[in-house]
C-alpha atoms as a PDB file:
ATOM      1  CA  UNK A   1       0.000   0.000   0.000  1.00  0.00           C
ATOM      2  CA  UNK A   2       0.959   3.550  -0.694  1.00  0.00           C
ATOM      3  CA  UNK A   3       2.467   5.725   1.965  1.00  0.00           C
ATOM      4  CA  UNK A   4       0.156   8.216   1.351  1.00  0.00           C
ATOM      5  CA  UNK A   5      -2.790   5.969   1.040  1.00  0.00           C
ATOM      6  CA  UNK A   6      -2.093   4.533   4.671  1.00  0.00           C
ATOM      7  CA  UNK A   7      -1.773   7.853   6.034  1.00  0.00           C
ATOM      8  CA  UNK A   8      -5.101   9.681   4.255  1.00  0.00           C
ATOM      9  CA  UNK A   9      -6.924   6.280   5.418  1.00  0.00           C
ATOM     10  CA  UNK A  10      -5.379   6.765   9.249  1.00  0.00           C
ATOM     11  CA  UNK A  11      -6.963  10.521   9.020  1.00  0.00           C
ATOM     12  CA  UNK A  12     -10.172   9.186   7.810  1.00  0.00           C
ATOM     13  CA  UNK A  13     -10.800   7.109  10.478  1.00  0.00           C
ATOM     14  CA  UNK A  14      -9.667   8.828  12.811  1.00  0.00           C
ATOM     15  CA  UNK A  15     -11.890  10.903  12.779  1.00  0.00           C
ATOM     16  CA  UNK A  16     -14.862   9.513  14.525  1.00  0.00           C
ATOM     17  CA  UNK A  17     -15.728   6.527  16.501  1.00  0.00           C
ATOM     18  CA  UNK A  18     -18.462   5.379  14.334  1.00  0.00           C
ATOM     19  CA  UNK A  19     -18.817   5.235  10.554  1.00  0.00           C
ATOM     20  CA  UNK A  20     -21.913   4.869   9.313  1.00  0.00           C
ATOM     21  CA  UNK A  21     -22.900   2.524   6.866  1.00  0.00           C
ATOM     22  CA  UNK A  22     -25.301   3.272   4.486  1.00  0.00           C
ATOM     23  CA  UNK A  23     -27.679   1.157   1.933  1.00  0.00           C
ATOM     24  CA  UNK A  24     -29.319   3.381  -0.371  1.00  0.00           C
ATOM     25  CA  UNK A  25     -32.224   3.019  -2.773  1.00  0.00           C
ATOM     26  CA  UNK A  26     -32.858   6.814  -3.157  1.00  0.00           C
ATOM     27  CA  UNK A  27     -30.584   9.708  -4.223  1.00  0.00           C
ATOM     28  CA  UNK A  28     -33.484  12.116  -2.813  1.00  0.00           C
ATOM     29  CA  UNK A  29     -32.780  10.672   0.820  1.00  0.00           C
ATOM     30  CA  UNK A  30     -29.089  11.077   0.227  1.00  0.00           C
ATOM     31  CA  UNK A  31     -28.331  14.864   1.091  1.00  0.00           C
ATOM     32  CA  UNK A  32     -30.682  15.317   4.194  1.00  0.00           C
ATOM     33  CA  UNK A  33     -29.219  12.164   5.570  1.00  0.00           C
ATOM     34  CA  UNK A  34     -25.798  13.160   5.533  1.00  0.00           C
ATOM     35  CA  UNK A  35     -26.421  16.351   7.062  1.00  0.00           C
ATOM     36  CA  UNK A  36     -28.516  15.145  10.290  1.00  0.00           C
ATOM     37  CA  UNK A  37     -25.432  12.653  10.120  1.00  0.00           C
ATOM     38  CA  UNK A  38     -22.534  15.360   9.931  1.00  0.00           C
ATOM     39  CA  UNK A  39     -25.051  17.959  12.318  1.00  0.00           C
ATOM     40  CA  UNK A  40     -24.931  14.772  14.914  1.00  0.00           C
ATOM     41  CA  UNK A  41     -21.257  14.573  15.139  1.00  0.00           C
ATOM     42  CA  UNK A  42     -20.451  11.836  12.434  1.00  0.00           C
ATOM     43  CA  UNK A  43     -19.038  13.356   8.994  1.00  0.00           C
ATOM     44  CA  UNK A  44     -17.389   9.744   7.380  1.00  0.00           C
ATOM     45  CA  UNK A  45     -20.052   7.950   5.548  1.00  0.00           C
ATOM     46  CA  UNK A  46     -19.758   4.786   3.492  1.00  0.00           C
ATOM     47  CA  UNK A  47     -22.466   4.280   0.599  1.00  0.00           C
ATOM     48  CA  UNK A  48     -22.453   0.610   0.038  1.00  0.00           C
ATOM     49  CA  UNK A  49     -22.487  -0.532  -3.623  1.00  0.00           C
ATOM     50  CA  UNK A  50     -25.464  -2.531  -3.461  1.00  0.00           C
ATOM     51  CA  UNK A  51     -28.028  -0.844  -4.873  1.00  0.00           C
ATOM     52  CA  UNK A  52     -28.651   1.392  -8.580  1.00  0.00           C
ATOM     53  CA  UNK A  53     -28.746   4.735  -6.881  1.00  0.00           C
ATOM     54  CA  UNK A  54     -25.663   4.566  -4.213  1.00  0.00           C
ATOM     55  CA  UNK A  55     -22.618   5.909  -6.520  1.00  0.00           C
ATOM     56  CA  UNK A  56     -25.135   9.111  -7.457  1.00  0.00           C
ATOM     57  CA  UNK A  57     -25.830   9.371  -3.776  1.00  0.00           C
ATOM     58  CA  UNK A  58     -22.528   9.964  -2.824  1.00  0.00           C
ATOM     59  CA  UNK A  59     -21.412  12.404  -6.007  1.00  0.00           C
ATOM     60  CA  UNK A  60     -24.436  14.099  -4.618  1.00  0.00           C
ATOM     61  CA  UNK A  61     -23.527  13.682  -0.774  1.00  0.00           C
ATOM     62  CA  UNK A  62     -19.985  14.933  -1.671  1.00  0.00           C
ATOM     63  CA  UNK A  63     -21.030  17.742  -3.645  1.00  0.00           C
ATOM     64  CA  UNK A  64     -23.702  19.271  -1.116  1.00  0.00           C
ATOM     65  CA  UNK A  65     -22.192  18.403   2.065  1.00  0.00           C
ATOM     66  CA  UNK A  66     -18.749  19.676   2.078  1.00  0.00           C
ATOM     67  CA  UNK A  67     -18.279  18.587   5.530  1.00  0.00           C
ATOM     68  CA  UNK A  68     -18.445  14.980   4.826  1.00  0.00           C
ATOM     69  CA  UNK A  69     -15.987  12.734   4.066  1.00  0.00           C
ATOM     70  CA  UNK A  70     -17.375  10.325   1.765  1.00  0.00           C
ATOM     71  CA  UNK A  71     -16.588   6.947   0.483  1.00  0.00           C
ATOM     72  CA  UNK A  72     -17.797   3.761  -0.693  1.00  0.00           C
ATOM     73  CA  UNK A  73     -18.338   0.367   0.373  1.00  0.00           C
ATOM     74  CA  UNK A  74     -18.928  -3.544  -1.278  1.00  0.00           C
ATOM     75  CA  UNK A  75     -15.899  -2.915  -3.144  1.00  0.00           C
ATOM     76  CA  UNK A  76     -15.354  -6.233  -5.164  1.00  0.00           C
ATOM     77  CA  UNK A  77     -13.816  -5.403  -8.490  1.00  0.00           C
ATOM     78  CA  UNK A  78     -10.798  -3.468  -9.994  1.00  0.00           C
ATOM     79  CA  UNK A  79     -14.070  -2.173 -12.168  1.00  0.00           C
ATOM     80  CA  UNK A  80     -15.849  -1.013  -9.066  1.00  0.00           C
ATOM     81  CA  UNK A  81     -12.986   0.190  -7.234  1.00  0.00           C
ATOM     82  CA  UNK A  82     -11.870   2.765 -10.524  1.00  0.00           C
ATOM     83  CA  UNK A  83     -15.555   4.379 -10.538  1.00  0.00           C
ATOM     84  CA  UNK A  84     -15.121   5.100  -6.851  1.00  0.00           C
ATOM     85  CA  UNK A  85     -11.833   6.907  -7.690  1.00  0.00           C
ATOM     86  CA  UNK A  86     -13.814   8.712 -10.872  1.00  0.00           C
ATOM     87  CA  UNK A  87     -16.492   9.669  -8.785  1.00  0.00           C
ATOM     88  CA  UNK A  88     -13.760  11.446  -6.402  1.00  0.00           C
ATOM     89  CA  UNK A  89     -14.514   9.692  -3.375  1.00  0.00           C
ATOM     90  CA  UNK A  90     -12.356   9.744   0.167  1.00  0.00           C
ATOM     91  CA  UNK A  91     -12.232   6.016   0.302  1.00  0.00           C
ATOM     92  CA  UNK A  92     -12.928   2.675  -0.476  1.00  0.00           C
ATOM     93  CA  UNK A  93     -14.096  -0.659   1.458  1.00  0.00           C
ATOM     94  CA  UNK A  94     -13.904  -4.223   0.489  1.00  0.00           C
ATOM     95  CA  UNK A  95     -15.394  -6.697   2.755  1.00  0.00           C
ATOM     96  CA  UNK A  96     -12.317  -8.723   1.978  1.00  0.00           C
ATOM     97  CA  UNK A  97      -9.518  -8.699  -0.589  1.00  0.00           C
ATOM     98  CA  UNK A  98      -8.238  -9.966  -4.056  1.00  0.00           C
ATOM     99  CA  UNK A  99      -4.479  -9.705  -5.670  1.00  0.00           C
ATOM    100  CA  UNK A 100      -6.552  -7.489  -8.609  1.00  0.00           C
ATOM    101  CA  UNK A 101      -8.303  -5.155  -6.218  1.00  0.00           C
ATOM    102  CA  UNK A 102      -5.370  -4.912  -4.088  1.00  0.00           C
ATOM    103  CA  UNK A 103      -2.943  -4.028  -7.300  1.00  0.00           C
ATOM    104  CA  UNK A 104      -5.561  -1.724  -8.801  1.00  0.00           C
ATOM    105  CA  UNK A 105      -5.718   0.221  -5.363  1.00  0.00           C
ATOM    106  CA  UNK A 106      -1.875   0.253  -5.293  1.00  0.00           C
ATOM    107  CA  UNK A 107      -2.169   1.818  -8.633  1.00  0.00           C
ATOM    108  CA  UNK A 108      -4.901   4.270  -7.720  1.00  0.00           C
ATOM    109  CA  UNK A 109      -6.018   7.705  -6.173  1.00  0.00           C
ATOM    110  CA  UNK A 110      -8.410   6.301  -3.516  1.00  0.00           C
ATOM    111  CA  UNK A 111      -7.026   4.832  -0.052  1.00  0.00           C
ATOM    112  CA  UNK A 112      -8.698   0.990   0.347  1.00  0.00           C
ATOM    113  CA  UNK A 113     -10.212  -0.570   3.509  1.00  0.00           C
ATOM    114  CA  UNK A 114      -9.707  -4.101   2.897  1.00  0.00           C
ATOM    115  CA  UNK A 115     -11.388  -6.525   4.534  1.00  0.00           C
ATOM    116  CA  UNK A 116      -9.505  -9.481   6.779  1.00  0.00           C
ATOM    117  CA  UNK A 117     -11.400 -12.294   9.291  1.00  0.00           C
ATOM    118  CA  UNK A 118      -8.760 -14.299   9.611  1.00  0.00           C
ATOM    119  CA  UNK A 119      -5.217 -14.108  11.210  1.00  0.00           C
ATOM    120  CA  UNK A 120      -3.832 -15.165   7.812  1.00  0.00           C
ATOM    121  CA  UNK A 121      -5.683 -12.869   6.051  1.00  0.00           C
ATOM    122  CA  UNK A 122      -4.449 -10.105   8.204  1.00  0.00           C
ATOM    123  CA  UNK A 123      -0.801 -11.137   8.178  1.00  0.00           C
ATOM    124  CA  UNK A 124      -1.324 -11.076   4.334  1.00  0.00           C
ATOM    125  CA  UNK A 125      -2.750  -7.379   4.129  1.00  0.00           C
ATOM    126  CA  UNK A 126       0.281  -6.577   6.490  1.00  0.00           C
ATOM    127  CA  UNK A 127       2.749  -7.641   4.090  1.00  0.00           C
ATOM    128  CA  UNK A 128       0.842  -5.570   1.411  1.00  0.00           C
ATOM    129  CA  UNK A 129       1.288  -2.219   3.528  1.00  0.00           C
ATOM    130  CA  UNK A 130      -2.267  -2.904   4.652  1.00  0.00           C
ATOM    131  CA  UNK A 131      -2.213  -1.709   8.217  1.00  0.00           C
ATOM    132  CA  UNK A 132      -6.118  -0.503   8.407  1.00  0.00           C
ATOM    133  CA  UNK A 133      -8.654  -3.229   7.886  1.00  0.00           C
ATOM    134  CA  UNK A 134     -12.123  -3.983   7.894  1.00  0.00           C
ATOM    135  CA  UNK A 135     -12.787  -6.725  10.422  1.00  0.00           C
ATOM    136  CA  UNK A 136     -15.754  -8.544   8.555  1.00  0.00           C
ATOM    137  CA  UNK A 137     -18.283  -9.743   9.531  1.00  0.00           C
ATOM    138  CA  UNK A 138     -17.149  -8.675  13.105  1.00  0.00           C
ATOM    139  CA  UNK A 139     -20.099 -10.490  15.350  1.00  0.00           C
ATOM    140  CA  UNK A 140     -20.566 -13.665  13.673  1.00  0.00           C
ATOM    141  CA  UNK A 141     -16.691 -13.414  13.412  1.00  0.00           C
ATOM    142  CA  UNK A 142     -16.236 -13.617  17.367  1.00  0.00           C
ATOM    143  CA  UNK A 143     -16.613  -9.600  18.243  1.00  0.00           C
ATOM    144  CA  UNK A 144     -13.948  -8.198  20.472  1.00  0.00           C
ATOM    145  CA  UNK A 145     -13.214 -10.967  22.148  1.00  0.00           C
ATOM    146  CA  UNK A 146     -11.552 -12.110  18.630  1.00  0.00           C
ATOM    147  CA  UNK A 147      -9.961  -9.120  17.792  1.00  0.00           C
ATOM    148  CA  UNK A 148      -9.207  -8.562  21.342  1.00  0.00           C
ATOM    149  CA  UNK A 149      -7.017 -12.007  21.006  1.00  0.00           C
ATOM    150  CA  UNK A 150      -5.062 -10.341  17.721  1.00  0.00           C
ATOM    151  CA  UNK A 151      -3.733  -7.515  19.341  1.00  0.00           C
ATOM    152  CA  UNK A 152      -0.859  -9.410  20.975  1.00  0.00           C
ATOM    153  CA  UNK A 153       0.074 -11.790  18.094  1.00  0.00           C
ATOM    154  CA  UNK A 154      -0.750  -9.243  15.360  1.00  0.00           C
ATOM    155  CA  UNK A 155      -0.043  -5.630  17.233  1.00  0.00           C
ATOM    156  CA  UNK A 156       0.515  -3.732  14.244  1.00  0.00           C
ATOM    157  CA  UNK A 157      -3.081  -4.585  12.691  1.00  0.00           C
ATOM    158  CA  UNK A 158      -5.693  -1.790  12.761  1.00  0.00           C
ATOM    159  CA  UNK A 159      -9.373  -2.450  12.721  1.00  0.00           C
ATOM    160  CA  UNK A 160     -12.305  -1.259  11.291  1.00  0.00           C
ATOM    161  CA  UNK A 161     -14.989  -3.702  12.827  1.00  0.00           C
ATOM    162  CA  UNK A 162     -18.578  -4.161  10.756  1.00  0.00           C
ATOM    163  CA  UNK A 163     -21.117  -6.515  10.789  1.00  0.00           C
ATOM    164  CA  UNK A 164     -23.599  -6.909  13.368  1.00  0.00           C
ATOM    165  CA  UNK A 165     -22.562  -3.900  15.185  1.00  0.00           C
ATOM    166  CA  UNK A 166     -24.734  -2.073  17.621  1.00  0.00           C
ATOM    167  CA  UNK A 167     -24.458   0.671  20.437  1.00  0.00           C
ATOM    168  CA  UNK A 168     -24.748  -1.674  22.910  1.00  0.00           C
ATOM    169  CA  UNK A 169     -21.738  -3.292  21.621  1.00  0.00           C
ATOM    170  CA  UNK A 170     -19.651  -0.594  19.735  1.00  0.00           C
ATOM    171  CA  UNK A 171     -18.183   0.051  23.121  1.00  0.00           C
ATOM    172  CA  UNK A 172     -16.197  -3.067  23.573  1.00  0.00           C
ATOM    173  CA  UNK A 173     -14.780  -2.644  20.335  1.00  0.00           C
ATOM    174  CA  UNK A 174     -13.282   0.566  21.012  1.00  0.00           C
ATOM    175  CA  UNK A 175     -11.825   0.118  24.153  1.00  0.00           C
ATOM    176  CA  UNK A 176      -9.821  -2.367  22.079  1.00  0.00           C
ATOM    177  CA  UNK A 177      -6.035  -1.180  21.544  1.00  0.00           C
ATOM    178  CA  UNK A 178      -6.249  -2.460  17.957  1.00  0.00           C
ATOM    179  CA  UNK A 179      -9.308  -0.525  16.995  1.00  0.00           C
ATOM    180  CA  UNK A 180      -9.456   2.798  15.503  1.00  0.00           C
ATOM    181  CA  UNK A 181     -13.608   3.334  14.927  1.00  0.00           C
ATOM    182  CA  UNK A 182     -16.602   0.728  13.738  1.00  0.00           C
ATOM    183  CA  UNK A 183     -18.989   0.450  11.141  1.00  0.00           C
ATOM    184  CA  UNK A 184     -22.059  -0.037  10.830  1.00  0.00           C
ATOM    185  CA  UNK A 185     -26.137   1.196  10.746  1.00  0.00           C
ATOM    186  CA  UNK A 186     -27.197   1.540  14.331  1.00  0.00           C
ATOM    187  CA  UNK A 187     -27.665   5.668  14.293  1.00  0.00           C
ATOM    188  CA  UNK A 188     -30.009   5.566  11.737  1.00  0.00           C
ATOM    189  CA  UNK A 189     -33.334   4.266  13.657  1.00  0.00           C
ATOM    190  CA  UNK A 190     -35.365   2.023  11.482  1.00  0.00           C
ATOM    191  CA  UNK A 191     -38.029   3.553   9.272  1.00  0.00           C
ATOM    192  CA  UNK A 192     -36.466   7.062  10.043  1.00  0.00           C
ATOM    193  CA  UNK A 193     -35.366   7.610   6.280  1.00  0.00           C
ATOM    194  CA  UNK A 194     -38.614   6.482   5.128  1.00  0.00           C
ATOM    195  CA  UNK A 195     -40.391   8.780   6.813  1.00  0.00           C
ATOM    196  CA  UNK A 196     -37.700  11.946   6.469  1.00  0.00           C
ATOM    197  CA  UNK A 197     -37.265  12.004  10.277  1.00  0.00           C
ATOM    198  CA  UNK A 198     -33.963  13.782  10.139  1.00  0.00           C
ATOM    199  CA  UNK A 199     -34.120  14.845  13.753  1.00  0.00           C
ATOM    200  CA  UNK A 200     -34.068  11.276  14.551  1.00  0.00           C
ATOM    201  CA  UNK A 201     -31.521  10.388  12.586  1.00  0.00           C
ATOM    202  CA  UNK A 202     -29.573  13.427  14.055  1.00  0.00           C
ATOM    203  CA  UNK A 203     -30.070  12.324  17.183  1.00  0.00           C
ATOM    204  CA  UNK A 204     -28.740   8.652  16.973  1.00  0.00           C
ATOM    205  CA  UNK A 205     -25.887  10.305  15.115  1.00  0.00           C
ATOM    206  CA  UNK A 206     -25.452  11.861  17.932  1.00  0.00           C
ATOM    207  CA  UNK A 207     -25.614   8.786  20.247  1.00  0.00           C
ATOM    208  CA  UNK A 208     -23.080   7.515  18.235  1.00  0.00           C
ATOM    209  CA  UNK A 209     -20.092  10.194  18.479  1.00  0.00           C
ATOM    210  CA  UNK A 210     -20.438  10.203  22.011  1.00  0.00           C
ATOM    211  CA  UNK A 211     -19.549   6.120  22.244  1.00  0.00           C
ATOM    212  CA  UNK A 212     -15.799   6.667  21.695  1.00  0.00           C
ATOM    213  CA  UNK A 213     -16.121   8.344  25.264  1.00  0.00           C
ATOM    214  CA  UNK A 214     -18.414   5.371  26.270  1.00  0.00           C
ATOM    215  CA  UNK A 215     -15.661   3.204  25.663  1.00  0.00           C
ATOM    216  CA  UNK A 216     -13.519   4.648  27.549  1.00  0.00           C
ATOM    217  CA  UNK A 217     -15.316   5.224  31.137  1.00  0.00           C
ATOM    218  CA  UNK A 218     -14.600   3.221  34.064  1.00  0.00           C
END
């Protein structure tokens, strides 16, 4: 990985405790939801590549909401990975890796989240330059207790857990030494896009920013 891929990733996530990830079926949705996201404390967002509408919701979320740092996420091809760089996004997120999408982000403008579950895996992504991974899917996986066993073996290993992540255990994540924020949907309370409750959604954002100091209270 590129030096200055590693260290525009390290910013990124650093810079809340809690990225949310986002599945999109309406570009309308996408501005207002970003800003009750960025207005509750949380300005990285990851549109997942799973539906028609996510890359124009984040060009759109990008271009209206300068405030947020925008990427996206499902990641699987060297094809998928270039229109994230043409559409001038912060990042990118694989829930794992291949030797072509890790050689076409090597090649690339866009910093890569790749995804590891495995100590192999992660061992592998090290000797790639790979220091900042997705930990995926992070529940089913074994939570923090797994990644709380990798720390020692594997202490140069950063994670990005995702998967089953909720407030009630983002916490015990982030008290983890080897884990610099989580992913996943939590803030946004169910049915509160639907119905355009941004206050809602501004709130759990909200709920969410606060959880790195959660983490840390005796």
């Amino acid at each position: 990985m590129r030096t200055d891929h590693a260290a525009r990733l390290d910013e990124v996530l650093s810079l809340g405790p809690v990225i949310p990830v986002l599945v999109l079926d309406d570009v309308r949705t996408a501005v207002p939801l970003a800003r009750a996201l960025v207005d509750g404390g949380l300005r990285v967002i990851e549109i997942t590549l799973r539906t028609a509408a996510a890359l124009d919701a984040a060009r759109a979320i990008r271009d209206a909401v300068p405030e947020a740092v925008v990427g996206v996420g499902t990641v699987l091809t060297p094809a998928q990975y270039a229109l994230a760089e043409a559409a001038g996004m912060a990042f990118a997120v694989s829930p794992g890796t291949t030797d072509a999408l890790l050689d076409a982000a090597r090649d690339g403008g866009v910093p890569l989240l790749p995804g590891a579950t495995t100590p192999s895996e992660t061992m592998a992504l090290l000797d790639r330059g790979h220091v900042h991974q997705k930990f995926f899917p992070a529940e089913p996986s074994g939570g923090a207790a797994y990644l709380s066993a990798l720390a020692s073996p594997l202490p140069a290993a950063r994670f990005c857990p995702t998967g089953g992540i909720t407030a009630a255990v983002a916490p015990a994540y982030l008290a983890l030494p080897n884990v610099v924020c989580v992913g996943g949907s939590f803030m946004v309370p169910k049915g509160a896009v639907a119905a355009a409750d941004w206050d809602a959604v501004r709130r759990g954002a909200a709920a969410a920013a606060a959880l790195r100091a959660a983490s840390t209270t005796p």
